[in-house]
Protein backbone atom coordinates (compact mmCIF):
# COMPACT_ATOMS: atom_id res chain seq x y z
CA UNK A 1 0.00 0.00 0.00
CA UNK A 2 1.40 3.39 -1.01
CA UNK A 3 0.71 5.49 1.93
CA UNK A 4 1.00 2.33 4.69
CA UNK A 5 3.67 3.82 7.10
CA UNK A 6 4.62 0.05 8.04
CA UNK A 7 5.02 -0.60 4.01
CA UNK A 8 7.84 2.61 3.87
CA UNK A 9 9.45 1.35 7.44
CA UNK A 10 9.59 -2.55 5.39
CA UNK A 11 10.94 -1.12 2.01
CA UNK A 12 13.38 0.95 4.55
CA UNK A 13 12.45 4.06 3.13
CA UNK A 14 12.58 5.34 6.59
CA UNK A 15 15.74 5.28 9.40
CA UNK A 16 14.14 2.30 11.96
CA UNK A 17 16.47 -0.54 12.70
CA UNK A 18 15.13 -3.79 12.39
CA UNK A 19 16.09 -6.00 15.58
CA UNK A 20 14.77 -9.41 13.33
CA UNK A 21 13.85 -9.66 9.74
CA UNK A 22 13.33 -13.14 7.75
CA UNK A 23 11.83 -13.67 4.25
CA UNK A 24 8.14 -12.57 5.55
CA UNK A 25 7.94 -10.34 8.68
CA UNK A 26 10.06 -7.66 10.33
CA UNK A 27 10.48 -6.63 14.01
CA UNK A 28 11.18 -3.29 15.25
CA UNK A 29 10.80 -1.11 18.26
CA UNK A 30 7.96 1.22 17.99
CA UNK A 31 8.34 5.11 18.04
CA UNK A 32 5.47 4.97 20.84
CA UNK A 33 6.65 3.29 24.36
CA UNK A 34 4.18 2.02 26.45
CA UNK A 35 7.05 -0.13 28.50
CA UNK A 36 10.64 -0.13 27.98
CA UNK A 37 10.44 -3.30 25.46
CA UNK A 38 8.14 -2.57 22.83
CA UNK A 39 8.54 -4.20 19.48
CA UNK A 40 6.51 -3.80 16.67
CA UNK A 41 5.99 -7.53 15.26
CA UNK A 42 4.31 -7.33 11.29
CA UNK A 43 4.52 -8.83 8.25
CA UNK A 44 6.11 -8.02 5.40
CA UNK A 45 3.13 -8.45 2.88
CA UNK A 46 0.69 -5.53 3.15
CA UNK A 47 -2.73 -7.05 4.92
CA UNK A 48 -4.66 -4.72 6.48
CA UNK A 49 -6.60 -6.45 9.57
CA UNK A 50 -6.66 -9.19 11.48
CA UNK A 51 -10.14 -10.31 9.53
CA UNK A 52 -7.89 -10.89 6.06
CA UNK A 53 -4.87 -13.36 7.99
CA UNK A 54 -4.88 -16.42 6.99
CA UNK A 55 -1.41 -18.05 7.42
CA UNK A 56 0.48 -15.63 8.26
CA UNK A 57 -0.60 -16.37 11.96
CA UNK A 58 1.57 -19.24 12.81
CA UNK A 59 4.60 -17.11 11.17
CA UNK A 60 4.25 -13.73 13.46
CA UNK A 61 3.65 -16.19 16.87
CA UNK A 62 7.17 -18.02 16.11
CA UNK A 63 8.65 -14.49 15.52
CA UNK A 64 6.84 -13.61 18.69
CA UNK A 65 8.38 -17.00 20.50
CA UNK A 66 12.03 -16.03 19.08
CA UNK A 67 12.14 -12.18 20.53
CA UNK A 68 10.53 -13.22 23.84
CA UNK A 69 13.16 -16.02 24.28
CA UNK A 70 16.09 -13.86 22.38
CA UNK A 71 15.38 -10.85 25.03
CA UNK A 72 14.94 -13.10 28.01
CA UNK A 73 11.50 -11.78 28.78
CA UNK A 74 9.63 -14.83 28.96
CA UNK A 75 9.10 -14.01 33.21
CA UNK A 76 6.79 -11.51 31.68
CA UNK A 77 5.41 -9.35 28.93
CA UNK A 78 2.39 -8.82 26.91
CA UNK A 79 0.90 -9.08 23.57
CA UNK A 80 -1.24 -6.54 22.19
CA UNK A 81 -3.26 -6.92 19.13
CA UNK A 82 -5.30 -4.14 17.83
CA UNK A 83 -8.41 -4.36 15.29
CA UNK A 84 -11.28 -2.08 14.05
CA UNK A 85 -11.55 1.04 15.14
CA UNK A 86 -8.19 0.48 18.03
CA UNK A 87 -6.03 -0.56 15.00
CA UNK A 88 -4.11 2.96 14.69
CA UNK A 89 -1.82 1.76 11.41
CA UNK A 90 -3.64 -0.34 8.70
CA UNK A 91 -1.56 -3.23 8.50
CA UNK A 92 -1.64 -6.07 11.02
CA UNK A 93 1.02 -6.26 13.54
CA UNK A 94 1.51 -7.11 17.08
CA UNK A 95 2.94 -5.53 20.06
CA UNK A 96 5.06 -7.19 22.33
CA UNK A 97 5.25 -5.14 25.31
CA UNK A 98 7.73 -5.82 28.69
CA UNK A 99 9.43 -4.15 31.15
CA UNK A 100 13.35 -5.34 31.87
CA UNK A 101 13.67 -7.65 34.77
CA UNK A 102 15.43 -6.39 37.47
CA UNK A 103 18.77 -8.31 38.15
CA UNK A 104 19.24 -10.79 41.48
């Protein structure tokens, strides 16, 4: 989609860092904290809500598995999925939200 912010961040048309990318989805951290972690998890292909996913599903919860295990924040964090009229950008994508554990 031409005027899909997410599209321009994927086609890095924009300066965000990508902290994983594979053949179909990139993560990176949003420009919108609500905790200290929180990652913007979305596919590469353009689909605009939750009611068009098909596959892509099982693809952005092992993304989802691999960043909660890669940044050891699997004592605690949250997933946030947005649809309708809470979906802010028009093209699906997660939010892993978590706050760094303190060290014993």
């Amino acid at each position: 989609m031409k005027d899909c912010v997410f599209c321009k961040i994927i086609k890095e048309e924009t300066k965000n860092i990508f902290l994983y990318q594979d053949l179909d989805f990139v993560v990176f951290n949003s420009n919108a904290l609500a905790a200290e972690h929180h990652l913007l998890i979305v596919p590469k292909n353009h689909i605009n809500s939750f009611m068009e996913l098909s596959n892509e599903i099982l693809g952005m919860t092992k993304v989802a598995q691999k960043m909660v295990k890669d940044l050891n924040l699997s004592d605690g964090y949250k997933m946030i999925f947005n649809g309708g009229k809470y979906q802010e950008v028009p093209h699906v994508h997660w939010h892993l939200l978590a706050e760094k554990l303190e060290e014993i």
